[in-house]
Protein backbone atom coordinates (compact mmCIF):
# COMPACT_ATOMS: atom_id res chain seq x y z
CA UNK A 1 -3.59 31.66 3.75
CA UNK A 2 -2.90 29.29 6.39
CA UNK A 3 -4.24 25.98 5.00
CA UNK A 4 -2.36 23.54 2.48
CA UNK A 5 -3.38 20.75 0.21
CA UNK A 6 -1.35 17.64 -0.40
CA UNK A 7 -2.54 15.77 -2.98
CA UNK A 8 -1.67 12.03 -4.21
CA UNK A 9 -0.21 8.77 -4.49
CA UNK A 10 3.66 9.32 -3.66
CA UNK A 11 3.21 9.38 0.54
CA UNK A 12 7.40 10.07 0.82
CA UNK A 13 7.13 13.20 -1.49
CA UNK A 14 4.10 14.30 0.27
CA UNK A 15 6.11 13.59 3.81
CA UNK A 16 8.78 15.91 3.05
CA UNK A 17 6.30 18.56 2.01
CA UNK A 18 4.39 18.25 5.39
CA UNK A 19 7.99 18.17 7.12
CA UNK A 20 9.07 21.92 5.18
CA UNK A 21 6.07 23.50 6.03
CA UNK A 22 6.60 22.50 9.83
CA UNK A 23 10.26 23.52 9.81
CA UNK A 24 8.61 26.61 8.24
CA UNK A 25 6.42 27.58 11.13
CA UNK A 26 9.07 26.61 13.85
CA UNK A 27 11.36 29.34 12.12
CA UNK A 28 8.67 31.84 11.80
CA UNK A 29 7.09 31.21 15.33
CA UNK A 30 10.13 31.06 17.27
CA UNK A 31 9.61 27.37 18.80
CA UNK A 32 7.69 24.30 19.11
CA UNK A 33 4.47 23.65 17.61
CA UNK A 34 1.93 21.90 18.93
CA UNK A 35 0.83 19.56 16.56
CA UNK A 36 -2.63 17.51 15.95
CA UNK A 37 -3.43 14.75 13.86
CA UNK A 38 -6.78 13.67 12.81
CA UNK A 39 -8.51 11.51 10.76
CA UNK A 40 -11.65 11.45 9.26
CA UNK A 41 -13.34 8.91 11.35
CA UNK A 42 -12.22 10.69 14.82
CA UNK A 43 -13.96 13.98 13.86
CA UNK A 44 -17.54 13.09 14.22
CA UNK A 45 -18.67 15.98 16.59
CA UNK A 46 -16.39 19.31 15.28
CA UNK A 47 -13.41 18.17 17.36
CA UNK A 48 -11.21 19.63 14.13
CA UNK A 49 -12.66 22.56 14.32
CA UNK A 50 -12.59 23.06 18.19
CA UNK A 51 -8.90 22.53 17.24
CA UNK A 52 -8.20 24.99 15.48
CA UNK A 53 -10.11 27.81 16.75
CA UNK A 54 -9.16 27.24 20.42
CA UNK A 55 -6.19 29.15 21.91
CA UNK A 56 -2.86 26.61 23.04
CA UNK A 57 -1.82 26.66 26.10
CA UNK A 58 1.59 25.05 25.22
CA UNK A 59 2.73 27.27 22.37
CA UNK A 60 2.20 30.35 20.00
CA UNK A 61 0.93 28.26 16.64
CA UNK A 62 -0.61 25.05 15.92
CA UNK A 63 -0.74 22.96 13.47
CA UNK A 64 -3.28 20.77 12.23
CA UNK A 65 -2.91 17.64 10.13
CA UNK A 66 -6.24 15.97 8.18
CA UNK A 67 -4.93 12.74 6.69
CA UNK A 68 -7.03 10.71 4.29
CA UNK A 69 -9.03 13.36 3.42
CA UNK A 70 -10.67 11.38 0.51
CA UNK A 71 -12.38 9.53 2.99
CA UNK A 72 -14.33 12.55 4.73
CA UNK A 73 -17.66 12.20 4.86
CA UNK A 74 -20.49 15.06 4.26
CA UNK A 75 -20.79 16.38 7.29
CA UNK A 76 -16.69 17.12 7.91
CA UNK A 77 -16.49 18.13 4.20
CA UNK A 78 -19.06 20.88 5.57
CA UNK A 79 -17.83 21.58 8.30
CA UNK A 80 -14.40 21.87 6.25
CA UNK A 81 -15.85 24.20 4.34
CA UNK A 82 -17.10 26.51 6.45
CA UNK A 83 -13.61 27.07 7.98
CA UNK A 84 -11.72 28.01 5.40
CA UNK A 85 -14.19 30.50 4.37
CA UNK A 86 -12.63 32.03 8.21
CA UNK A 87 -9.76 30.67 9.04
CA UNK A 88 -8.23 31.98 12.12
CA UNK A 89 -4.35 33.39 12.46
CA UNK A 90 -3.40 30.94 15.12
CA UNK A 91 -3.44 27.87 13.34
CA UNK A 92 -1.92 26.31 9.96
CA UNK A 93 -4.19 23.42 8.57
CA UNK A 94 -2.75 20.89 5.96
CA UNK A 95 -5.42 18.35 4.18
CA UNK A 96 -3.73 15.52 2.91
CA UNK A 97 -5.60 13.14 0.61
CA UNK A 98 -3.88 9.77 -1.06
CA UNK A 99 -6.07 10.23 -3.74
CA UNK A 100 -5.72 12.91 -6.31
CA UNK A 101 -8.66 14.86 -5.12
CA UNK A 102 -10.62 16.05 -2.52
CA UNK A 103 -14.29 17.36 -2.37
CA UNK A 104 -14.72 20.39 -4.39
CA UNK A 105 -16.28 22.14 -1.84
CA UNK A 106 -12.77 21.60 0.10
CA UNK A 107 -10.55 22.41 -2.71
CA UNK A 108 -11.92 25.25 -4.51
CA UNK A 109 -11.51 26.67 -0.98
CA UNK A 110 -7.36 26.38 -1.06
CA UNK A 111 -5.29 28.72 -3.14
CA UNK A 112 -3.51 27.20 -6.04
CA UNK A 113 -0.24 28.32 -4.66
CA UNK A 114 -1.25 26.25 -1.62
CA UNK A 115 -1.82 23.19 -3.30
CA UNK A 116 0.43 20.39 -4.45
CA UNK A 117 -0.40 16.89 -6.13
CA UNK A 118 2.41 14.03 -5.69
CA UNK A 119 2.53 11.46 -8.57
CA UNK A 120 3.62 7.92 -8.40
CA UNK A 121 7.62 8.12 -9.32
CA UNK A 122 7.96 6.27 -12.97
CA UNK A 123 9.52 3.47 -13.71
CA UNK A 124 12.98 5.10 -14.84
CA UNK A 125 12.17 7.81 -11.89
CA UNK A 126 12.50 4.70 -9.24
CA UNK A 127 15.37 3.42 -10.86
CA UNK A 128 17.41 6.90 -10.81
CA UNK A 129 16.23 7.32 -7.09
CA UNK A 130 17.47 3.81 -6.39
CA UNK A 131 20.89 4.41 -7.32
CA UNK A 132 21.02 7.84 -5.74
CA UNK A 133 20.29 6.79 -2.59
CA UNK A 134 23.15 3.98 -2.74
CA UNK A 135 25.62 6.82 -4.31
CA UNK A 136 25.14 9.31 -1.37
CA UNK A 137 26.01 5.76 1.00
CA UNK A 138 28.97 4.88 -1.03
CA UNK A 139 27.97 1.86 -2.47
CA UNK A 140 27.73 0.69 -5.65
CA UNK A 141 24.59 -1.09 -7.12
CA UNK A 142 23.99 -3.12 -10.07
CA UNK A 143 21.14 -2.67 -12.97
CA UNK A 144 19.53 -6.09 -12.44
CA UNK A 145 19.47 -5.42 -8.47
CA UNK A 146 18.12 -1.96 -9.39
CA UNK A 147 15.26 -3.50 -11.57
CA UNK A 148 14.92 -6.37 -8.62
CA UNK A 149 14.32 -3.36 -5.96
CA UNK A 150 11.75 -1.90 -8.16
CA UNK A 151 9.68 -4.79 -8.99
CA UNK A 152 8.83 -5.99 -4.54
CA UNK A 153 8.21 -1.86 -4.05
CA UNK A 154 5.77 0.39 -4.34
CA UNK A 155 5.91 3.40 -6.70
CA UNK A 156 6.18 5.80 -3.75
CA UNK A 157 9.45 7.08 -2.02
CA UNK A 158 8.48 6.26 1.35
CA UNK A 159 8.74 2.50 0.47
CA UNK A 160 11.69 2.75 -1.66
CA UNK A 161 13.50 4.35 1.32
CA UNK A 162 12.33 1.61 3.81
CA UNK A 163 13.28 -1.08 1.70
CA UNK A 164 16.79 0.31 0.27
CA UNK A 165 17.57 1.51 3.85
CA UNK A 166 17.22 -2.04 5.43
CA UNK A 167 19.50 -3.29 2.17
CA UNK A 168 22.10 -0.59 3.06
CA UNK A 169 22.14 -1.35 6.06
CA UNK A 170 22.63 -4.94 5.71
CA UNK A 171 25.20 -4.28 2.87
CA UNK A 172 27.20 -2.03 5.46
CA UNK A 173 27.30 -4.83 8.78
CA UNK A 174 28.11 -6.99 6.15
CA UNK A 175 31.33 -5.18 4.94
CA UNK A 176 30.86 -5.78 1.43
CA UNK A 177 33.25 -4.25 -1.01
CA UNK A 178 31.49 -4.76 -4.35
CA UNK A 179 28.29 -3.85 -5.68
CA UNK A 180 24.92 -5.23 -4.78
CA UNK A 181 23.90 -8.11 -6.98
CA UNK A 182 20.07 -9.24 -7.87
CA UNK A 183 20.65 -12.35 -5.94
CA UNK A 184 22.15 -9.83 -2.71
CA UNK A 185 18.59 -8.31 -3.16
CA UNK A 186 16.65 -11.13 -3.46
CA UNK A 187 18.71 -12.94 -0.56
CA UNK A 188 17.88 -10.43 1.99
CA UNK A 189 14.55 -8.72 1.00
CA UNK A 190 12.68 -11.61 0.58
CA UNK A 191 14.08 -13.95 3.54
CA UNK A 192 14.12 -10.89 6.36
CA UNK A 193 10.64 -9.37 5.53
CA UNK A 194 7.49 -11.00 6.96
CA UNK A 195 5.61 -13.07 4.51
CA UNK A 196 2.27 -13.73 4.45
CA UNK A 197 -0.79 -14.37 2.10
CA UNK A 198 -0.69 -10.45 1.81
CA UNK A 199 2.64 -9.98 0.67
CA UNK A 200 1.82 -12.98 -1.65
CA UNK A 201 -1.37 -11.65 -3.42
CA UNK A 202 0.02 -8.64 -4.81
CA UNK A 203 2.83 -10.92 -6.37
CA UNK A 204 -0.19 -13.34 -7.73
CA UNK A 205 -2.14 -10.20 -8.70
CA UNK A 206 1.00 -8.91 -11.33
CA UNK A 207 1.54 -12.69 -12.34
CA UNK A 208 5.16 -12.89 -10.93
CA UNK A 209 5.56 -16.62 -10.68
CA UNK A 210 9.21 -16.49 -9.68
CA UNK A 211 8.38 -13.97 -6.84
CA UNK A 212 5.50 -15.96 -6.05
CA UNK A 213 7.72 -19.02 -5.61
CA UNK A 214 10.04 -17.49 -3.24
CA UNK A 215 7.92 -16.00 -1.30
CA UNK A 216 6.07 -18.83 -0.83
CA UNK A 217 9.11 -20.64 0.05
CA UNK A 218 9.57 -18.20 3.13
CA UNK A 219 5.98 -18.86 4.05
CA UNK A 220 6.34 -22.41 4.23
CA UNK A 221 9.65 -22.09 5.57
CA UNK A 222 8.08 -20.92 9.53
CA UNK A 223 7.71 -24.36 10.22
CA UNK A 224 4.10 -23.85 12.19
CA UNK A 225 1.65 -26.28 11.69
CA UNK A 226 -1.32 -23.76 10.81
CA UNK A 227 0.96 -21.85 8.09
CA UNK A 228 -0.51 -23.45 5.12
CA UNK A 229 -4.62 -23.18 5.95
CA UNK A 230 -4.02 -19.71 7.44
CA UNK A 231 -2.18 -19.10 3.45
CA UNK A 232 -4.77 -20.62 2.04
CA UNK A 233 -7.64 -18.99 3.67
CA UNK A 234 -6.08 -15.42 3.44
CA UNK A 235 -5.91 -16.30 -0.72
CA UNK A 236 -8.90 -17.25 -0.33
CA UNK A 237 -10.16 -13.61 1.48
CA UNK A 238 -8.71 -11.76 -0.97
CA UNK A 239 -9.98 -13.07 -4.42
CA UNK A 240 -13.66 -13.36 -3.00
CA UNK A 241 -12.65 -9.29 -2.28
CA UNK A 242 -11.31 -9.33 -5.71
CA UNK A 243 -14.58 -11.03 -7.34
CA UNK A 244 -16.75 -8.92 -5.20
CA UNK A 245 -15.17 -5.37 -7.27
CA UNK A 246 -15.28 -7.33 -10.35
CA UNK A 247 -18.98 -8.28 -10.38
CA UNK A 248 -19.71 -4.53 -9.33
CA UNK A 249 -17.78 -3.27 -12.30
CA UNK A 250 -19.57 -5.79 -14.43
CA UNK A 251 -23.05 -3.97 -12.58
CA UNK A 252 -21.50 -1.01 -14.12
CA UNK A 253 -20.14 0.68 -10.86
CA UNK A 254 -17.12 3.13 -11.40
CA UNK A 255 -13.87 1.56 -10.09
CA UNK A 256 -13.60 3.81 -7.08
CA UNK A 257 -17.24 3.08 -6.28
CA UNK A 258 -16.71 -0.74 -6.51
CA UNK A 259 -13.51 -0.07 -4.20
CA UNK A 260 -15.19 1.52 -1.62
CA UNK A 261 -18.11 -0.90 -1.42
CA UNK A 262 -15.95 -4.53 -1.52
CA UNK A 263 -17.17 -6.89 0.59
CA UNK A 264 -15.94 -10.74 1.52
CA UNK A 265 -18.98 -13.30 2.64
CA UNK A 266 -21.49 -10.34 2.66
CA UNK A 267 -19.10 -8.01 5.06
CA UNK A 268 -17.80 -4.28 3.66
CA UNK A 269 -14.81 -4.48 3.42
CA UNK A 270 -13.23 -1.51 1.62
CA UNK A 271 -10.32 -0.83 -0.29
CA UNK A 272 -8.54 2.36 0.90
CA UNK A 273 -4.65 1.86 0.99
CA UNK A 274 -2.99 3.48 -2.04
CA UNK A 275 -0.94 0.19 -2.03
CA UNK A 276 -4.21 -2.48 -1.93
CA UNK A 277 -5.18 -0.70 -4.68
CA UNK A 278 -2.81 -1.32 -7.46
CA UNK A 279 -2.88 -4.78 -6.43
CA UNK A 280 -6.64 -5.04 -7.08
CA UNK A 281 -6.50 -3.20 -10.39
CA UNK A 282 -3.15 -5.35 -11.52
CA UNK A 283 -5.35 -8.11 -10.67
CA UNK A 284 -8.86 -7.31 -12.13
CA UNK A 285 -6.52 -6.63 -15.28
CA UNK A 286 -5.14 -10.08 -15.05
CA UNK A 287 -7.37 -12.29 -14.25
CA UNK A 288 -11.11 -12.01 -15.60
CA UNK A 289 -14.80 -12.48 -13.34
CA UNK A 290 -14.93 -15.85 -14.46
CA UNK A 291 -10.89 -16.65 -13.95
CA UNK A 292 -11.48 -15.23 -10.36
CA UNK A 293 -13.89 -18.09 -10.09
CA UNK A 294 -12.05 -20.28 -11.12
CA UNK A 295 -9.02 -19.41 -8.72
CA UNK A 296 -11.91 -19.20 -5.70
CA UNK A 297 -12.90 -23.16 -6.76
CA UNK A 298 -8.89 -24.05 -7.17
CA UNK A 299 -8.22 -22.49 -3.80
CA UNK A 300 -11.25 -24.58 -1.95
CA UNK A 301 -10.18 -27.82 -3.79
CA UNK A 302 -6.87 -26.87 -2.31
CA UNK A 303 -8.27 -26.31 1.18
CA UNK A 304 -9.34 -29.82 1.24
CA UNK A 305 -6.24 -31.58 -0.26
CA UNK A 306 -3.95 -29.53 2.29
CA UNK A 307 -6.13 -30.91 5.07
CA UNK A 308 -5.43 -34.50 3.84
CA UNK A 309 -1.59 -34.31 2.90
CA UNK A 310 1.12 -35.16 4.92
CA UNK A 311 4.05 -32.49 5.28
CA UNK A 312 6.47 -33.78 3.01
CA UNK A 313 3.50 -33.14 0.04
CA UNK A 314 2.56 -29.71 1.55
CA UNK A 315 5.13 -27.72 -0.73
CA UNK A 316 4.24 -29.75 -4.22
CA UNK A 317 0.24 -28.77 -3.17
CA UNK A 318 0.89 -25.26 -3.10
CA UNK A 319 4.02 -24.68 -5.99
CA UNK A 320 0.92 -26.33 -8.24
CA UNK A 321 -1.84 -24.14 -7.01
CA UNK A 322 0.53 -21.05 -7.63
CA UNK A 323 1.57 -22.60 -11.17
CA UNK A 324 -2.26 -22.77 -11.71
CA UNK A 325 -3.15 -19.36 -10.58
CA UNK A 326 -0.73 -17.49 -12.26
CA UNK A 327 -0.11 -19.75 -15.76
CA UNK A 328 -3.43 -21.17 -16.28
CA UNK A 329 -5.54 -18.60 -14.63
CA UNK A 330 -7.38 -20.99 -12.23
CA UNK A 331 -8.05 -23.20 -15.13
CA UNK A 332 -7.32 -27.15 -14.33
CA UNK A 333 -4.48 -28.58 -14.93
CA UNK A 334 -4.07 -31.40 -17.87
CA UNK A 335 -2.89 -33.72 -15.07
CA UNK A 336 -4.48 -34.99 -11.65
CA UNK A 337 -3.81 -31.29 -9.68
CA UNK A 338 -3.63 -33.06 -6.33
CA UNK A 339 -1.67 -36.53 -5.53
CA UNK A 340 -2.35 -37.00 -2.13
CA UNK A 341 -1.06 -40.19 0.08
């Protein structure tokens, strides 16, 4: 049958799988494919379909990409459906979901030996891949900068080979003829990488104070003058996000449910990317409805003491607020929290 299902969190895993089967067809077709991607929101009037059924112009086979499947609504799961009860000989289909399902109507629809499911590498599983991928580029790599490496990434390959590539790199140009160090890591990962209140949050959401430091450090570090209230108001978006899934578990909504329906100041705003949500769940595990307030109220109180303060008291304002987040869980702290001149 010519339709696959990936299935999962682990997006690098599920990339090379998508890149066999297409080296797959090339062989067996004898050239280029043409290839179309779609997603569910651009296939609102049977364009998928019309894509697969239709004779190319440009070449013998095509093939057909669906990616974040989970996301189809009714009508494409239907319409889904109805093809693979037919699906035609010119055309290879592969549904790709980052979630560990699909609709049932979908799946029951694709042969077992079609379908694949990609778990999130484990924590040793990251740490072995880690120190592959510097063996096969000749350099050597130390356990703590191993365990550094796994705690800023994701639990997917695709991220781990982003991130160690850009360290290889860097460790190559750099001519460096012992192994990589924690401090190496932390040195270049943390000042070359864009930071922003969303590479902070997920740092706040696993209670990584030290992390949190740094990369605050590198926020602060820019220099503009709206750095700290855009910081501040991006915290600020995410835990009313983070307080909005927490009250709908508390309403007794299922945690993919309350994902899907998060909103900020009465807007949806949903949480789709495998990514987001880890950080939401590390965070509704850390910090309770009531904490979240508490962190909302420390964050506004913050607003208005950044607004006052000069520049020389901007860093103090905000290594406090983090202290408070993470230690005391938005609770006050025993002394005056703000000392503003």
């Amino acid at each position: 049958m010519s339709v696959h299902l990936l299935l999962g969190p682990e997006a690098g895993a599920k990339e090379g799988a998508l890149r066999q089967i297409r080296d797959a067809l090339r062989t067996e077709h004898g050239g280029e494919l043409e290839i179309i991607r779609f997603y569910p929101f651009e296939c609102e009037g049977g364009e998928l379909t019309a894509a697969l059924i239709n004779t190319s112009l440009f070449s013998e086979h095509r093939l057909v990409i669906l990616s974040q499947a989970e996301t189809a609504p009714a009508a494409l799961v239907d319409e889904l459906a109805a093809y693979l009860q037919h699906p035609v000989e010119g055309a290879t289909l592969i549904i790709i979901s980052s979630e560990l399902y699909v609709s049932p109507k979908i799946s029951k629809l694709v042969s077992k030996a079609n379908t694949q499911t990609f778990y999130d590498l484990l924590e040793r599983e990251k740490g072995d891949w880690i120190r592959s991928f510097f063996r096969k580029m000749g350099i050597m790599i130390s356990g703590d900068a191993v365990d550094s490496l796994i705690d800023i990434s994701e639990d997917n390959t695709q991220e781990l080979r982003t991130i160690c590539s850009q360290v290889g790199l860097f460790w190559q140009i750099a001519d460096k003829g012992r192994p990589i160090e924690e401090e190496d890591v932390d040195r270049y990962v943390f000042h070359s990488r864009q930071e922003d209140a969303f590479t902070l949050f997920p740092l706040i959401a696993r209670g990584d104070l030290r992390s949190s430091l740094k990369s605050l450090s590198v926020i602060l570090g820019s220099g503009e003058s709206q750095t700290p209230i855009l910081l501040l108001r991006g915290l600020l978006w995410q835990f009313r996000r983070l307080l909005s899934v927490q009250e709908l578990r508390a309403g007794g909504a299922s945690e993919g449910d309350a994902f899907a329906q998060a909103t900020v100041m009465g807007k949806g705003s949903a949480i789709k990317k495998p990514k987001d949500k880890t950080s939401y769940r590390n965070a509704a595990a850390r910090y309770d409805l009531d904490q979240t307030q508490a962190i909302i109220a420390a964050l506004i109180t913050a607003d208005l003491a950044v607004k006052e303060a000069g520049t020389d008291l901007m860093k103090t304002i905000f290594e406090r607020l983090l202290y408070q987040i993470i230690a005391h869980r938005g609770a006050p702290l025993a002394e005056a929290q703000f000392a503003v001149i």
